[in-house]
Protein backbone atom coordinates (compact mmCIF):
# COMPACT_ATOMS: atom_id res chain seq x y z
CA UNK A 1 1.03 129.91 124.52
CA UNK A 2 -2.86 129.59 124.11
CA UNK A 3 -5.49 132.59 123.52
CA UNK A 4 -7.03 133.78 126.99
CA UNK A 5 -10.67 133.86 126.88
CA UNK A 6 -11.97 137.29 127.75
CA UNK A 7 -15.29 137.39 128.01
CA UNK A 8 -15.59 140.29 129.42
CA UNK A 9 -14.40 142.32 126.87
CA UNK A 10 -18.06 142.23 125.32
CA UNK A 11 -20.29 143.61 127.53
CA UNK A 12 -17.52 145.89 129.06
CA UNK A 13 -17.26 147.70 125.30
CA UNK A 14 -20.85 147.78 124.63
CA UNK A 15 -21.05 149.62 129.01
CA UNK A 16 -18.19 152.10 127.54
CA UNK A 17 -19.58 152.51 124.07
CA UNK A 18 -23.15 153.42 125.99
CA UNK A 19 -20.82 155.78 128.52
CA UNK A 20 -19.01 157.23 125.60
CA UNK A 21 -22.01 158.75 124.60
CA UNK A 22 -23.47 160.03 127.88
CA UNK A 23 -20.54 161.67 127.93
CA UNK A 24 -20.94 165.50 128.23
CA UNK A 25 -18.71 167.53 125.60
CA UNK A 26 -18.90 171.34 124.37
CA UNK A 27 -21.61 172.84 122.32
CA UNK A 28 -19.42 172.98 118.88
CA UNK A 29 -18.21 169.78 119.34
CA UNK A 30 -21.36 167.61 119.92
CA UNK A 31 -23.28 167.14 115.78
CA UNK A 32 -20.12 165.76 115.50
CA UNK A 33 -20.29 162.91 117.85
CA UNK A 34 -19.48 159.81 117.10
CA UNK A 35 -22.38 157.17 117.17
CA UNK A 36 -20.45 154.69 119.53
CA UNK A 37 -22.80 152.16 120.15
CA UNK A 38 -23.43 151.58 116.40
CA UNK A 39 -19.42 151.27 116.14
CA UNK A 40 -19.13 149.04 118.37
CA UNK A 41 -21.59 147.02 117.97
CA UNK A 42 -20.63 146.48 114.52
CA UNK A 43 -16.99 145.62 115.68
CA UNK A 44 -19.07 142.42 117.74
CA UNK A 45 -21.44 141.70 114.67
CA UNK A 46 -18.61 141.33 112.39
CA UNK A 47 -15.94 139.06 114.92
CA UNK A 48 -19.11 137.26 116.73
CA UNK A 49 -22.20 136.93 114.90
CA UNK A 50 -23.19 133.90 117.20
CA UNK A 51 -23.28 136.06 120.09
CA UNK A 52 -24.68 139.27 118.59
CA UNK A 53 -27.57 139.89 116.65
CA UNK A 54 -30.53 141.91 115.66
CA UNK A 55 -32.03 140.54 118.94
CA UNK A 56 -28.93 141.94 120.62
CA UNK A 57 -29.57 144.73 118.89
CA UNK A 58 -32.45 145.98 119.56
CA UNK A 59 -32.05 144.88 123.30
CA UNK A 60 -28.49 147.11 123.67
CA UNK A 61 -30.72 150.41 121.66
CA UNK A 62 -33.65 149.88 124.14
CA UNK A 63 -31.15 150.40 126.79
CA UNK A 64 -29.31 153.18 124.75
CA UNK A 65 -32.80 155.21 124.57
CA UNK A 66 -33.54 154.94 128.09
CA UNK A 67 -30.08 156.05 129.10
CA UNK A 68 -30.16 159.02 126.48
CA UNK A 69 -33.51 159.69 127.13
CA UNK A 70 -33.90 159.55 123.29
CA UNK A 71 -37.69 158.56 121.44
CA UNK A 72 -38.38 155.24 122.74
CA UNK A 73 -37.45 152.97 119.87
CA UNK A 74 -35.31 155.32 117.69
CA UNK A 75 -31.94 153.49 118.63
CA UNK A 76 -33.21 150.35 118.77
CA UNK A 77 -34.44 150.47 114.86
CA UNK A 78 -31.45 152.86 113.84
CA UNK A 79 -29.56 149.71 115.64
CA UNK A 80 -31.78 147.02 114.42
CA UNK A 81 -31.38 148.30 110.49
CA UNK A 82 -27.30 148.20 111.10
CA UNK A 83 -27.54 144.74 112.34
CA UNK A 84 -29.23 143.31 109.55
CA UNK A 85 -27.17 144.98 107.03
CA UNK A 86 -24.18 144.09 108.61
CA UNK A 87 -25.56 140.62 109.24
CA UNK A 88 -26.69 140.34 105.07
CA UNK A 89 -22.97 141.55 103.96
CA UNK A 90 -20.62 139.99 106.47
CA UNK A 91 -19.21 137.34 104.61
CA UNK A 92 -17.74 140.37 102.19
CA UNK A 93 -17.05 142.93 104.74
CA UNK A 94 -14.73 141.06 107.29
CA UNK A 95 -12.27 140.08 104.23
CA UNK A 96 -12.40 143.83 103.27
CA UNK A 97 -8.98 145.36 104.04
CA UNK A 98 -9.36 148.04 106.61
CA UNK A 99 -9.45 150.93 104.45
CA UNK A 100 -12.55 149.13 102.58
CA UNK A 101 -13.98 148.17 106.00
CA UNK A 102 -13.83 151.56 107.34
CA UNK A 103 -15.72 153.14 104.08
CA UNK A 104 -18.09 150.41 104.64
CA UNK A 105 -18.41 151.40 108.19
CA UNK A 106 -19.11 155.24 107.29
CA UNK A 107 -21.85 154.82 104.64
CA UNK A 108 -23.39 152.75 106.88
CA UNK A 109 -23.35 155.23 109.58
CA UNK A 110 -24.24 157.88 106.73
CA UNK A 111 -27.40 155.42 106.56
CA UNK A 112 -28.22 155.95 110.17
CA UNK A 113 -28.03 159.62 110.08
CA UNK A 114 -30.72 159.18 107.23
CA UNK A 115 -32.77 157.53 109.17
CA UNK A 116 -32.27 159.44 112.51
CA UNK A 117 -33.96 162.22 110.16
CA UNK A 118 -36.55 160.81 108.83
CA UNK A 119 -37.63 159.44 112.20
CA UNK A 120 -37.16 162.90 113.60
CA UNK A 121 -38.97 164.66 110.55
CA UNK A 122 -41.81 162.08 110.97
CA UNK A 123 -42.05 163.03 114.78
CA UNK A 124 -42.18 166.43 114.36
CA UNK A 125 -39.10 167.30 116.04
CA UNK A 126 -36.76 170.33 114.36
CA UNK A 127 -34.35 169.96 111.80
CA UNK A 128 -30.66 168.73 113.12
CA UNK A 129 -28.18 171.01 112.51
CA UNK A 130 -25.85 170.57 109.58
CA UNK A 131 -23.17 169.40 111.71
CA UNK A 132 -24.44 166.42 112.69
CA UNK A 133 -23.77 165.17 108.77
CA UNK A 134 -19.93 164.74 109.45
CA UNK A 135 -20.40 162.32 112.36
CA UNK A 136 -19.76 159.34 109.92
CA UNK A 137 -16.56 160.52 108.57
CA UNK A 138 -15.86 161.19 112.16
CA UNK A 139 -17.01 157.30 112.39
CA UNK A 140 -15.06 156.42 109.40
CA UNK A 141 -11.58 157.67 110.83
CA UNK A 142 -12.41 156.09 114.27
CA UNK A 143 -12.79 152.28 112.78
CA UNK A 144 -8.92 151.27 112.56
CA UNK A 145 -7.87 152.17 116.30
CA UNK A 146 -11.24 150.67 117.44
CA UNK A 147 -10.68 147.81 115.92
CA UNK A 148 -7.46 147.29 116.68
CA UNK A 149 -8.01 147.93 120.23
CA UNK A 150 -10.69 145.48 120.62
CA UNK A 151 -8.72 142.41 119.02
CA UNK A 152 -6.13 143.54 121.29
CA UNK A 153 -8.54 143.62 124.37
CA UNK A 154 -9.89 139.94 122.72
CA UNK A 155 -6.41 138.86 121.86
CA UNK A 156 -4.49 139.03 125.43
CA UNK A 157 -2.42 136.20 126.31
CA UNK A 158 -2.09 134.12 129.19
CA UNK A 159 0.72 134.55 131.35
């Protein structure tokens, strides 16, 4: 049997991964959030670097702070910055095992919520509540079953 090709499965995760957040929840449960465009987007930067980039990027968090109605630019540097990283280490973190991969994944979305604040500090804006720290463990737990439900979105076979 040979691999379908399912290219859809790339711009219908990054559509879901921008719905994902839109999504309304309750009051408690929003700091901890998880940043889904920056998880899924590094699912795509690690499998397909020739089709995702910092270019890609940028592009996907211009759309993500229009939609969120977010600083204009904020996503698309916190997005741009994960790119590049991701881009500079990939060669080490796809052979991680998963465990590895998803403590990679959380310190680098421990990185974003760094610079989320120091973009919001520079602006002016309040301080984010405490809450909003735990989002990359909440990240961190979330990388397995994403991952293994994209490769088995990817992965489908032909009939």
């Amino acid at each position: 049997m040979t691999r379908a090709r399912n290219n859809w499965v790339l711009p219908v995760s990054l559509l879901l991964a921008v719905l994902l957040e839109l999504l309304p929840l309750p009051e408690w449960l929003q700091p901890v959030r998880p940043y889904w465009p920056a998880l899924v987007l590094a699912y795509w930067l690690l499998e397909l670097p020739e089709r995702i980039g910092p270019g890609v990027a940028f592009a996907f968090g211009l759309a993500g702070d229009l939609a969120y109605g977010s600083l204009l630019g904020e996503q698309a540097l916190r997005l741009v910055v994960l790119a590049f990283i991701i881009e500079r280490f990939r060669a080490r973190l796809r052979f991680f095992p998963m465990s590895q991969q998803s403590l990679a994944i959380g310190v680098l979305l421990l990185n974003d919520q760094v610079i989320v604040s120091a973009i919001q500090t520079v602006a002016g804006m309040p301080a984010r509540p405490w809450g909003v720290w735990l989002e990359p463990l909440v990240g961190l737990a979330l990388w397995p079953p994403l991952c293994l439900a994209l490769d088995l979105a990817r992965a489908r076979r032909k009939a």
